[in-house]
C-alpha atoms as a PDB file:
ATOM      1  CA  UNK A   1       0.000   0.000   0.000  1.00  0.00           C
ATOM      2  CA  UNK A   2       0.769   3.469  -0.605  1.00  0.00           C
ATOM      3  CA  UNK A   3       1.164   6.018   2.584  1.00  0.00           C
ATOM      4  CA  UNK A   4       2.464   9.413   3.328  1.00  0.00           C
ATOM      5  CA  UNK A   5       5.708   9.623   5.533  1.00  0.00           C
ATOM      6  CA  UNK A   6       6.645  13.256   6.544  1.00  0.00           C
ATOM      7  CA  UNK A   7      10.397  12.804   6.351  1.00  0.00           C
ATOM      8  CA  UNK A   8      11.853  16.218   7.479  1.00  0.00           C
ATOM      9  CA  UNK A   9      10.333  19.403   9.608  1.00  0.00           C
ATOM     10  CA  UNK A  10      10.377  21.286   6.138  1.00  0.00           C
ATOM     11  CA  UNK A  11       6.777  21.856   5.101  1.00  0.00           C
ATOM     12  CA  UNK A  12       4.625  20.208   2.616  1.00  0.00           C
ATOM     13  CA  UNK A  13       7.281  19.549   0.084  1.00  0.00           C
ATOM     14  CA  UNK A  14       9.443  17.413   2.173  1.00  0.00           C
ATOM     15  CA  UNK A  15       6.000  14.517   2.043  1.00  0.00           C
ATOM     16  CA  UNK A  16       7.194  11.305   0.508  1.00  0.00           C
ATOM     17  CA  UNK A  17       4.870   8.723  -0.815  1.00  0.00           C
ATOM     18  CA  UNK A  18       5.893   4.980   0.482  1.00  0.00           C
ATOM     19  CA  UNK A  19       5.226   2.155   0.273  1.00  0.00           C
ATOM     20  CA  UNK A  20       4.423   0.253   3.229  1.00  0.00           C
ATOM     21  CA  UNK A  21       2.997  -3.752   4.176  1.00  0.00           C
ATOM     22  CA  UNK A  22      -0.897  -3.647   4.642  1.00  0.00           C
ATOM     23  CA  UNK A  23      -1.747  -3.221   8.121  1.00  0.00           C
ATOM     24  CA  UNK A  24      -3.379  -6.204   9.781  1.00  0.00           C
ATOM     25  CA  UNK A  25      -6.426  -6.405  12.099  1.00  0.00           C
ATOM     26  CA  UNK A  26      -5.913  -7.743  15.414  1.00  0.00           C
ATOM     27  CA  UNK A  27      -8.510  -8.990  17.694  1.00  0.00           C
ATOM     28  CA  UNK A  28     -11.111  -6.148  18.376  1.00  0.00           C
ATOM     29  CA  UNK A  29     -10.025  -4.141  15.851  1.00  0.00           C
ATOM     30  CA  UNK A  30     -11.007  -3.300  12.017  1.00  0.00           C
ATOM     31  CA  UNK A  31      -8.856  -2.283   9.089  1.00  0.00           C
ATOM     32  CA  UNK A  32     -10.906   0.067   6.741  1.00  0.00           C
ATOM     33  CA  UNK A  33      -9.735   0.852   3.400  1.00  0.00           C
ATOM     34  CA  UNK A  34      -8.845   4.304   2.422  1.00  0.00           C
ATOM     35  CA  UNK A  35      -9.714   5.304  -1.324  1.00  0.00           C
ATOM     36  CA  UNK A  36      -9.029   8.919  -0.857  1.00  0.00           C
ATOM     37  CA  UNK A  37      -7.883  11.302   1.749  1.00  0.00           C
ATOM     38  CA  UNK A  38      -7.665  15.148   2.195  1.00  0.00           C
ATOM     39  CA  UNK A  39      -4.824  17.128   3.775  1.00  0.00           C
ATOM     40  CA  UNK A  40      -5.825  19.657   6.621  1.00  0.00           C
ATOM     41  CA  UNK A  41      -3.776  22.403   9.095  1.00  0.00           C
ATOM     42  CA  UNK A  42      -2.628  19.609  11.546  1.00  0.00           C
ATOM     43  CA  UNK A  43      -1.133  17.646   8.607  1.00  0.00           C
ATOM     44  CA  UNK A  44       0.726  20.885   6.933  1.00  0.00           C
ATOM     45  CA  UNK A  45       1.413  22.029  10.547  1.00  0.00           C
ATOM     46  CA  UNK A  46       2.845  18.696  11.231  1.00  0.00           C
ATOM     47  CA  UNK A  47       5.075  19.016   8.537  1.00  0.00           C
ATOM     48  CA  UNK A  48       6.770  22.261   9.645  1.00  0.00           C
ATOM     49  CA  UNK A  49       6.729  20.591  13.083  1.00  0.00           C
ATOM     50  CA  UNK A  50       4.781  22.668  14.781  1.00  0.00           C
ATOM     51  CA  UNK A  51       1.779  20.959  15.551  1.00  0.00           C
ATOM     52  CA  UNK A  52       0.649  21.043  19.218  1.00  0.00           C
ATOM     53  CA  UNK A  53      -0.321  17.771  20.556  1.00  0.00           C
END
């Protein structure tokens, strides 16, 4: 599968698309596919690292 790793604190253009193994479910938990996903302020803040948890 396909997923987005921020890989440096320098803003949006420093996302990388991965590839990655297909998560798994465990016992009392689903998986649920993804076909598309939108990027909001936590994500770009995030990438700047400075996102407050």
């Amino acid at each position: 599968m396909r997923a987005v790793h921020i890989t440096s604190l320098k803003g949006p253009t420093a996302l990388e698309v991965v590839e990655t193994d297909e998560p798994t479910a465990d016992a009392g938990s689903v998986v649920i596919d993804v076909h598309v996903a939108g990027v909001t302020y936590p994500e770009v803040a995030q990438s700047y690292g400075t996102y407050h948890l």
